[in-house]
Protein backbone atom coordinates (compact mmCIF):
# COMPACT_ATOMS: atom_id res chain seq x y z
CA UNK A 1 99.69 169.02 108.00
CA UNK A 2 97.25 171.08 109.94
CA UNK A 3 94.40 170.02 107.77
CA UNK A 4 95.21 166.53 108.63
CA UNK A 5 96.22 166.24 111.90
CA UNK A 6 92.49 168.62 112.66
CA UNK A 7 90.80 165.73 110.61
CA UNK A 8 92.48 162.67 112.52
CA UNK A 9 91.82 163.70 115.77
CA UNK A 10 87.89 164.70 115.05
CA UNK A 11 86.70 161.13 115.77
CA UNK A 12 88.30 160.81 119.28
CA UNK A 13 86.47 164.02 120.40
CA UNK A 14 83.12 162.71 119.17
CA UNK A 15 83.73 159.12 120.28
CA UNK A 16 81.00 158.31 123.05
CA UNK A 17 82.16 159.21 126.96
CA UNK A 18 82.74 156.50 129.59
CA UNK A 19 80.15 157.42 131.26
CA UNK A 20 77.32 157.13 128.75
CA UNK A 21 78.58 153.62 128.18
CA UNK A 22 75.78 152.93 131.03
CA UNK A 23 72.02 154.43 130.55
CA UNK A 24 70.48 155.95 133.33
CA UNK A 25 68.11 153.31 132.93
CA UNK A 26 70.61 150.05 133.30
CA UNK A 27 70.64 148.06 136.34
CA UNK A 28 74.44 146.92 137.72
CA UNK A 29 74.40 143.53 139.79
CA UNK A 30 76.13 140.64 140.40
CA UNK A 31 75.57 136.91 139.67
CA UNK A 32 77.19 133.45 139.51
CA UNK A 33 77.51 130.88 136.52
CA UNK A 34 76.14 127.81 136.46
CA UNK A 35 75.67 125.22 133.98
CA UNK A 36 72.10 124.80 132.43
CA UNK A 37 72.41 121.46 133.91
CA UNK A 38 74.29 120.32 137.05
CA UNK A 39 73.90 117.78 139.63
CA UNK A 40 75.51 115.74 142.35
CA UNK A 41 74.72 111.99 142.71
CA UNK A 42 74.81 110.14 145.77
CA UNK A 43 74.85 106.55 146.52
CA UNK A 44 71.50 105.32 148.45
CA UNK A 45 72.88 102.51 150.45
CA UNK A 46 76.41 102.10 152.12
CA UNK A 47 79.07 99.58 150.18
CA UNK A 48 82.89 99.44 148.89
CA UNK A 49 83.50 101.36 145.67
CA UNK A 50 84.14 98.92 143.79
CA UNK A 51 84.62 100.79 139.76
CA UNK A 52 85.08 104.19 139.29
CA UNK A 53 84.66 104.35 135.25
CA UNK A 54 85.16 107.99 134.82
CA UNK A 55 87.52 110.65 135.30
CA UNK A 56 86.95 114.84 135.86
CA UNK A 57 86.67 116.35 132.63
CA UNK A 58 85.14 112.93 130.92
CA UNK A 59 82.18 113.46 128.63
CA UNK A 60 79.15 110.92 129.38
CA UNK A 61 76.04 110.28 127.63
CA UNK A 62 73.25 109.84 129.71
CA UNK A 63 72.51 106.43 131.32
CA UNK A 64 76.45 106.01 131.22
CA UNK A 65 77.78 104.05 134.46
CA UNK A 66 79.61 106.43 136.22
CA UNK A 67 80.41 104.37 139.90
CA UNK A 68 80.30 100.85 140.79
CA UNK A 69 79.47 99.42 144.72
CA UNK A 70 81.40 96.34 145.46
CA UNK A 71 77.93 94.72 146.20
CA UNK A 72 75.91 95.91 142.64
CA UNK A 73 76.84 92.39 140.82
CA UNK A 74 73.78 90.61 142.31
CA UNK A 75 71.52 93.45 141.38
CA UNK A 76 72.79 93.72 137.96
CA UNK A 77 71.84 90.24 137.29
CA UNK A 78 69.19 90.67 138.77
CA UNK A 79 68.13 93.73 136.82
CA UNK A 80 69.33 91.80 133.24
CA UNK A 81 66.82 88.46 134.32
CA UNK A 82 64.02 90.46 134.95
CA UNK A 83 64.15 92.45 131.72
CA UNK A 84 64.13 89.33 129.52
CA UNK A 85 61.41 87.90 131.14
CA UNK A 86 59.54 90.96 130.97
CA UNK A 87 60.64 91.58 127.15
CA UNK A 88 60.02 87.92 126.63
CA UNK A 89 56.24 88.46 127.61
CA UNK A 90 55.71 91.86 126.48
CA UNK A 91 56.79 91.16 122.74
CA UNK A 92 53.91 88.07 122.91
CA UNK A 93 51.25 90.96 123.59
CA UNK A 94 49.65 93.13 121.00
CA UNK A 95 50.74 96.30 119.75
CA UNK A 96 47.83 98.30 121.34
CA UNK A 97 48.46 96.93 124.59
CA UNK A 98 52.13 97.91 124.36
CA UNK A 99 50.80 101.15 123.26
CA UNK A 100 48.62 101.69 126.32
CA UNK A 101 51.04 100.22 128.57
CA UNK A 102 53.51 103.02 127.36
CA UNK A 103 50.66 105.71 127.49
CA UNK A 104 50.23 104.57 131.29
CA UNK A 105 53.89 105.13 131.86
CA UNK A 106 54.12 108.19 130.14
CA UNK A 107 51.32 109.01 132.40
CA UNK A 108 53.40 107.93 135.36
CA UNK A 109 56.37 110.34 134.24
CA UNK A 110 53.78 113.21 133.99
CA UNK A 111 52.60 112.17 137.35
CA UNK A 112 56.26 111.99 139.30
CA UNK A 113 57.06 115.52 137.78
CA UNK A 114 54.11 116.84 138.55
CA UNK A 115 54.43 115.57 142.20
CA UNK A 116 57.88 117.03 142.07
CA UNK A 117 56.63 120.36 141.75
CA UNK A 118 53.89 120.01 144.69
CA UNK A 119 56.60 118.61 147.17
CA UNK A 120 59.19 121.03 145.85
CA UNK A 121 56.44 123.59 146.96
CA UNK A 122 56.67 125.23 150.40
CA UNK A 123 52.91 124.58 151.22
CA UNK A 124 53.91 125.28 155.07
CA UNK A 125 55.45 128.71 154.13
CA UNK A 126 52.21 129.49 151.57
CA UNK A 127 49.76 128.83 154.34
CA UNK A 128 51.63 130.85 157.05
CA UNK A 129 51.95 134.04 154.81
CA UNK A 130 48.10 133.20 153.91
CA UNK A 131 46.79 133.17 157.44
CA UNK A 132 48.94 136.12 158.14
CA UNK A 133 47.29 138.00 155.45
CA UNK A 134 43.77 136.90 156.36
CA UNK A 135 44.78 138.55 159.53
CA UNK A 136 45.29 141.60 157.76
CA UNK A 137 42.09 141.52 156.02
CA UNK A 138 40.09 140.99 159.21
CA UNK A 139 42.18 144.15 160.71
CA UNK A 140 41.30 145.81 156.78
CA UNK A 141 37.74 145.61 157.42
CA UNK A 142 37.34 146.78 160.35
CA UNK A 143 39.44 149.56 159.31
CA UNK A 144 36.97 150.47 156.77
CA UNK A 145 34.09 149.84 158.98
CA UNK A 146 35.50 152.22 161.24
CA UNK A 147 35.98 154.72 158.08
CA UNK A 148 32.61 154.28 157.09
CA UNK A 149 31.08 155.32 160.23
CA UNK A 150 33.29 158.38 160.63
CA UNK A 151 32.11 158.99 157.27
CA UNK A 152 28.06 158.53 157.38
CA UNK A 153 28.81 161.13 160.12
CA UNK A 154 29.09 163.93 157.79
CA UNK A 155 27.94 162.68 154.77
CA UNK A 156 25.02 164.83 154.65
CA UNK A 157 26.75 167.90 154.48
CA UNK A 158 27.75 169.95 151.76
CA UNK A 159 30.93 167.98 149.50
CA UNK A 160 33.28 170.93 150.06
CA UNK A 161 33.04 170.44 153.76
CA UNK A 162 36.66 169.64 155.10
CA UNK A 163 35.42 167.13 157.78
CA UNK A 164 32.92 165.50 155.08
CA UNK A 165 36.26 165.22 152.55
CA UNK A 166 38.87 163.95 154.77
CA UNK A 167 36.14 161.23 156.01
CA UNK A 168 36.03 160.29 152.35
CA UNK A 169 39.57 160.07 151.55
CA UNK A 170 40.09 158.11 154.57
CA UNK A 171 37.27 155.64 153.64
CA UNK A 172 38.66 155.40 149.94
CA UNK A 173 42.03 154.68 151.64
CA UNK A 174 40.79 152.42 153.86
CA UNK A 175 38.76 150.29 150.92
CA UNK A 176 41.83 150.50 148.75
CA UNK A 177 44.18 149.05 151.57
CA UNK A 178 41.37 146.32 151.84
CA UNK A 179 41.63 145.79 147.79
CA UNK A 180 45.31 145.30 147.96
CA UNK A 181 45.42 143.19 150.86
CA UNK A 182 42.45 140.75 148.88
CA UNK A 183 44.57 140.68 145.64
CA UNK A 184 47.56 139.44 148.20
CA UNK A 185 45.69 136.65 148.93
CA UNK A 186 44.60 136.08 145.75
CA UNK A 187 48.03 135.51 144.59
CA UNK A 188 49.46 133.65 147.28
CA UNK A 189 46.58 131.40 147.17
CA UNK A 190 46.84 131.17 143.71
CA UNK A 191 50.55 129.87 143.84
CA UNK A 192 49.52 126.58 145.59
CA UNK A 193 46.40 125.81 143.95
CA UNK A 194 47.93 125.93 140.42
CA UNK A 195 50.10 123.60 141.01
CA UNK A 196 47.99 121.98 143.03
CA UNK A 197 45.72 121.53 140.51
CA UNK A 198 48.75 120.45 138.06
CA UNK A 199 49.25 117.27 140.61
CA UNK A 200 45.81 116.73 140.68
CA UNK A 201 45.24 116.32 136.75
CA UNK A 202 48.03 114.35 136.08
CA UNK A 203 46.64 111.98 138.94
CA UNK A 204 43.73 111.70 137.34
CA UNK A 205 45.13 111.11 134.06
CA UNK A 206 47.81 108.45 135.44
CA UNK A 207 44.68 106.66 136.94
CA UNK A 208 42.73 106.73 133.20
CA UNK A 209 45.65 105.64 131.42
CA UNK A 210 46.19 102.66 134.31
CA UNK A 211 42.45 101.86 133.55
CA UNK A 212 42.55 101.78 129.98
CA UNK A 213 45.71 99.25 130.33
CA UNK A 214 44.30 97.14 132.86
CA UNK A 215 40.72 96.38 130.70
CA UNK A 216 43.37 95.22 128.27
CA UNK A 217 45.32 93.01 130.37
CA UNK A 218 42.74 90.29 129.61
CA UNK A 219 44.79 87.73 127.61
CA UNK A 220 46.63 84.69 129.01
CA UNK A 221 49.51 86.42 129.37
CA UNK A 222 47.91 89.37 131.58
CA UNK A 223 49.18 88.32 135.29
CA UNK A 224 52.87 87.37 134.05
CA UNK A 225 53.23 90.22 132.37
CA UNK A 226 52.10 92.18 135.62
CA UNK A 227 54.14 89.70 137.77
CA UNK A 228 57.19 90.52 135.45
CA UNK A 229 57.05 94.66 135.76
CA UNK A 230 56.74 94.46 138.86
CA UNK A 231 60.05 92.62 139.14
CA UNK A 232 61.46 94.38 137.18
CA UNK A 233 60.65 97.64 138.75
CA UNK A 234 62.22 95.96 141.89
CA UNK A 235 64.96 95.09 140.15
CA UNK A 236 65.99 98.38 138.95
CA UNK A 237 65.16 99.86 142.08
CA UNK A 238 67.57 97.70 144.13
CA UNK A 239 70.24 98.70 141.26
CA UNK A 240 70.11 101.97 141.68
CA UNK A 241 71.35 101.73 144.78
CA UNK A 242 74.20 100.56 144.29
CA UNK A 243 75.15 102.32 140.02
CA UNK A 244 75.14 106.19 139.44
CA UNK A 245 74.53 106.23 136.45
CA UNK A 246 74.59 110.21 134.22
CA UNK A 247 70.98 111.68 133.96
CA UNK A 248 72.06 113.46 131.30
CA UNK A 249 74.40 113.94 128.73
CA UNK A 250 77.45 116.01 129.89
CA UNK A 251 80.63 116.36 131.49
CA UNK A 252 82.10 115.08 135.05
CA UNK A 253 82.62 118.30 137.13
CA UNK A 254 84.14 116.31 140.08
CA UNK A 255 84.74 112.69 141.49
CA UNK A 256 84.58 112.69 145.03
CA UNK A 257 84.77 109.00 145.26
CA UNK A 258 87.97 106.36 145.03
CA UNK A 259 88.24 102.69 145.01
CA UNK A 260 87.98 100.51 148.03
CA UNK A 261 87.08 103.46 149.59
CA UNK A 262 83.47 102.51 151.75
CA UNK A 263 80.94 105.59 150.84
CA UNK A 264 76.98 105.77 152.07
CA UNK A 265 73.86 108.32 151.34
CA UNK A 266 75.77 110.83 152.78
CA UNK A 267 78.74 111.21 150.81
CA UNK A 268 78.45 113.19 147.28
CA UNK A 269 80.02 110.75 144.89
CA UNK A 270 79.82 112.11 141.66
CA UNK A 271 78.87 115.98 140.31
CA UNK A 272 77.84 116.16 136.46
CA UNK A 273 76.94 118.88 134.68
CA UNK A 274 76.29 120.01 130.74
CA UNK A 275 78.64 123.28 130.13
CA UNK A 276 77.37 123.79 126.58
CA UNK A 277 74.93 126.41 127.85
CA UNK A 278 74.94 128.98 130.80
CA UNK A 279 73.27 130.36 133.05
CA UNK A 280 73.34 133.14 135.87
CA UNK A 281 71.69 133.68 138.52
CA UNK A 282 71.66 137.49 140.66
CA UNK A 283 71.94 137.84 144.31
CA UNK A 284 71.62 141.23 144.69
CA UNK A 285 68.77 143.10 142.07
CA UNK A 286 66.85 145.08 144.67
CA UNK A 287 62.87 145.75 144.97
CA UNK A 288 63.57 149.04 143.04
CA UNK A 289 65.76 147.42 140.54
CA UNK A 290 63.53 144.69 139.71
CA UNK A 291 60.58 146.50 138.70
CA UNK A 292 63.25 147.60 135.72
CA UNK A 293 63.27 144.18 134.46
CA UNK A 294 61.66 142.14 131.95
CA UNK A 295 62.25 138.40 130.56
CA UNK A 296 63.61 138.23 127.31
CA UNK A 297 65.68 141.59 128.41
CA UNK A 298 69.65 141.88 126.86
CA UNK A 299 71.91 141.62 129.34
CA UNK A 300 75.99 141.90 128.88
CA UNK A 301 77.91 139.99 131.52
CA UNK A 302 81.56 140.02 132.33
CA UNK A 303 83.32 137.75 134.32
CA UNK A 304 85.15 139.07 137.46
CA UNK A 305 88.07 137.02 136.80
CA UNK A 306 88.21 137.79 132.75
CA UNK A 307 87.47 141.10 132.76
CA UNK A 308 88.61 140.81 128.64
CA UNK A 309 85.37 138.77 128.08
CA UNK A 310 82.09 140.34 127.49
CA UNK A 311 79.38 138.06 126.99
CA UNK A 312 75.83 138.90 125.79
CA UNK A 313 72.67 137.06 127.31
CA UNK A 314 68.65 137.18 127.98
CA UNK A 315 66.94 137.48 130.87
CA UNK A 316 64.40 134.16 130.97
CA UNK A 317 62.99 134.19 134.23
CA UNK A 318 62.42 136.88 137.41
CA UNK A 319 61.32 135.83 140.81
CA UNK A 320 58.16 136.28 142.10
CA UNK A 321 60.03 134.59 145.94
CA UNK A 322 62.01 137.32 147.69
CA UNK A 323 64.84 137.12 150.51
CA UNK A 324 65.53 139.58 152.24
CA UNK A 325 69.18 140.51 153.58
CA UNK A 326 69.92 143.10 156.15
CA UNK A 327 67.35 145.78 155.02
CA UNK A 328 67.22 144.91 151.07
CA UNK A 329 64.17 142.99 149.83
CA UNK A 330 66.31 141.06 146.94
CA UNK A 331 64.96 139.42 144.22
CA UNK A 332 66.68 136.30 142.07
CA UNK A 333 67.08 136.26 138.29
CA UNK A 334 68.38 134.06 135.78
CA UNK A 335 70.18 134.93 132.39
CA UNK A 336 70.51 132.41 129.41
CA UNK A 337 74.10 133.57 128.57
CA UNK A 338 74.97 133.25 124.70
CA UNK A 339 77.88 131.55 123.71
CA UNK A 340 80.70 130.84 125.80
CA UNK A 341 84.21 130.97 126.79
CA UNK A 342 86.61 128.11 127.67
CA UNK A 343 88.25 129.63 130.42
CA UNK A 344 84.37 130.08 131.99
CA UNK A 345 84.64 127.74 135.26
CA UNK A 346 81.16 127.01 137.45
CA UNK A 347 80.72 129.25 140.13
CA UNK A 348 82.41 132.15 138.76
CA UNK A 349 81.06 135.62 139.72
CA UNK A 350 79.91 138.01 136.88
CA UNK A 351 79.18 141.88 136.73
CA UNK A 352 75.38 141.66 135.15
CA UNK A 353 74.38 145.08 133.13
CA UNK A 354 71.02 144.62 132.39
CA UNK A 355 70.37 147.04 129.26
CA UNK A 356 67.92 149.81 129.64
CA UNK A 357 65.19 150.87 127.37
């Protein structure tokens, strides 16, 4: 009995302690969940709801009507003449020019998302912190002109002399500072003109692809079928005000919206999300946390309000941006959580453990 009851309890005493559960080198924080995808849709002009075709919880596909103005019959018909006529045209015209005529608006997608990014972009905010740091540099240099005249001082005397030294460090101090400060600028200016540059070649190639189409466009049918898109376009443009339709296949968070109930741009009809895949997002890794991280890092995340589910994830992207609150420079990232849990709910708070090496 001895023999045993020695042998049973050996693996408790060499099971591993609490508190090497967490390396030295982890990093604690806390983040929300969010779907991959999520959205709210608004109506662009003010009407009567007239439909509401879904309920919370519905799955959609995308391009699904979601919510009907009172006032979106005309448009609809609208919408339905235009595309026959344009069909009716478009199927008289040879395959190439269909095929350039989709190149162009595949060009024209490229184009919108790469103008996305450039408005999405804080150009205001880049410039500031660039003059600010051009500032700098101007201070910078004459810091090190300063340095180097202290320094041609005593730079004839002997390299052990303590005057001749400390002029030197300061002048390698003051270049370095000056180094640091240029690859600042570097980077910030770098972070517009990328993108910049982004917008700028997908211009260019929206503006090709237009030209190759329009040297085509030199059949019978050329100005009806120009006269047709661009009714078409109109069309669906005056129908989107007044359908939400999903951008995506998913689920219907929330409907905000009844009917008979009169709604305009400001009112948040509709929120639509895919909860197939996760995400978080931190709000509180630190400067001196951050510098711990890498993408493609494992992560283990529990929810606050399930603290029986432990869920695994990857770290897929670190901000370069900072905020800063009270006197912590704080850095965002986001996890690609694997798997999931039906009980998960957006918004939910998580404990993040991002594993050490």
């Amino acid at each position: 009995m001895v023999l045993v009851s020695a042998c049973g309890g050996q693996p408790a005493e060499t099971a591993t302690p609490v508190e090497e559960a967490i390396s030295v080198n982890d990093v604690i924080a806390e983040g929300r969940l969010e779907p991959i995808q999520g959205t709210n849709l608004f109506f662009q002009a003010r009407g009567i709801v007239e439909d509401v075709l879904v309920k919370a919880g519905q799955t959609v596909s995308e391009g699904d009507v979601l919510v009907r103005l009172a006032n979106a019959g005309a448009a609809e018909a609208q919408v339905v003449s235009a595309q026959n006529a344009y069909d009716l045209i478009l199927r008289n015209e040879s395959g190439e020019r269909a095929n350039l005529w989709q190149a162009y608006m595949d060009a024209q997608i490229a184009r919108a998302e790469a103008q996305e990014d450039w408005e999405d972009l804080n150009v205001d905010s880049i410039e500031d912190r660039i003059e600010d740091i051009e500032a700098d540099i101007e201070d910078l240099k004459e810091d090190l002109q300063d340095a180097q005249d202290e320094f041609d001082k005593y730079k004839n005397l002997d390299e052990d002399n303590s005057k001749r030294k400390t002029a030197k460090d300061d002048l390698e101090t003051a270049q370095e500072n000056l180094n640091d400060k240029l690859r600042e600028l570097e980077s910030e200016t770098r972070e517009r003109d990328e993108i910049k540059a982004i917008y700028d070649s997908a211009l260019a190639a929206e503006a090709e692809a237009k030209h190759q189409y329009e040297i085509s466009l030199d059949g019978p049918n050329a100005d009806q079928l120009a006269i047709a898109k661009a009714n078409l376009d109109a069309a669906q443009d005056a129908l989107s005000n007044f359908v939400l339709t999903a951008p995506f296949d998913g689920v219907v968070a929330e409907v905000n919206v009844k009917v008979g109930e009169q709604v305009g741009a400001e009112t948040r009809a509709i929120s639509i999300a895919n909860f197939d895949s996760w995400i978080v997002e931190t709000t509180d890794v630190t400067e001196l946390e951050v510098v711990k991280l890498k993408v493609g890092q494992q992560v283990t995340l529990i929810p606050d309000a399930l603290p029986d589910v432990q869920l695994t994830g990857e770290v897929i992207e670190i901000s370069n941006a900072f905020t800063q609150q009270g006197g912590d420079i704080l850095y965002a990232v986001k996890i690609k959580v694997n798997g999931s849990d039906e009980r998960l709910k957006w918004g939910m708070t998580m404990e993040v453990t991002f594993i050490g090496e």
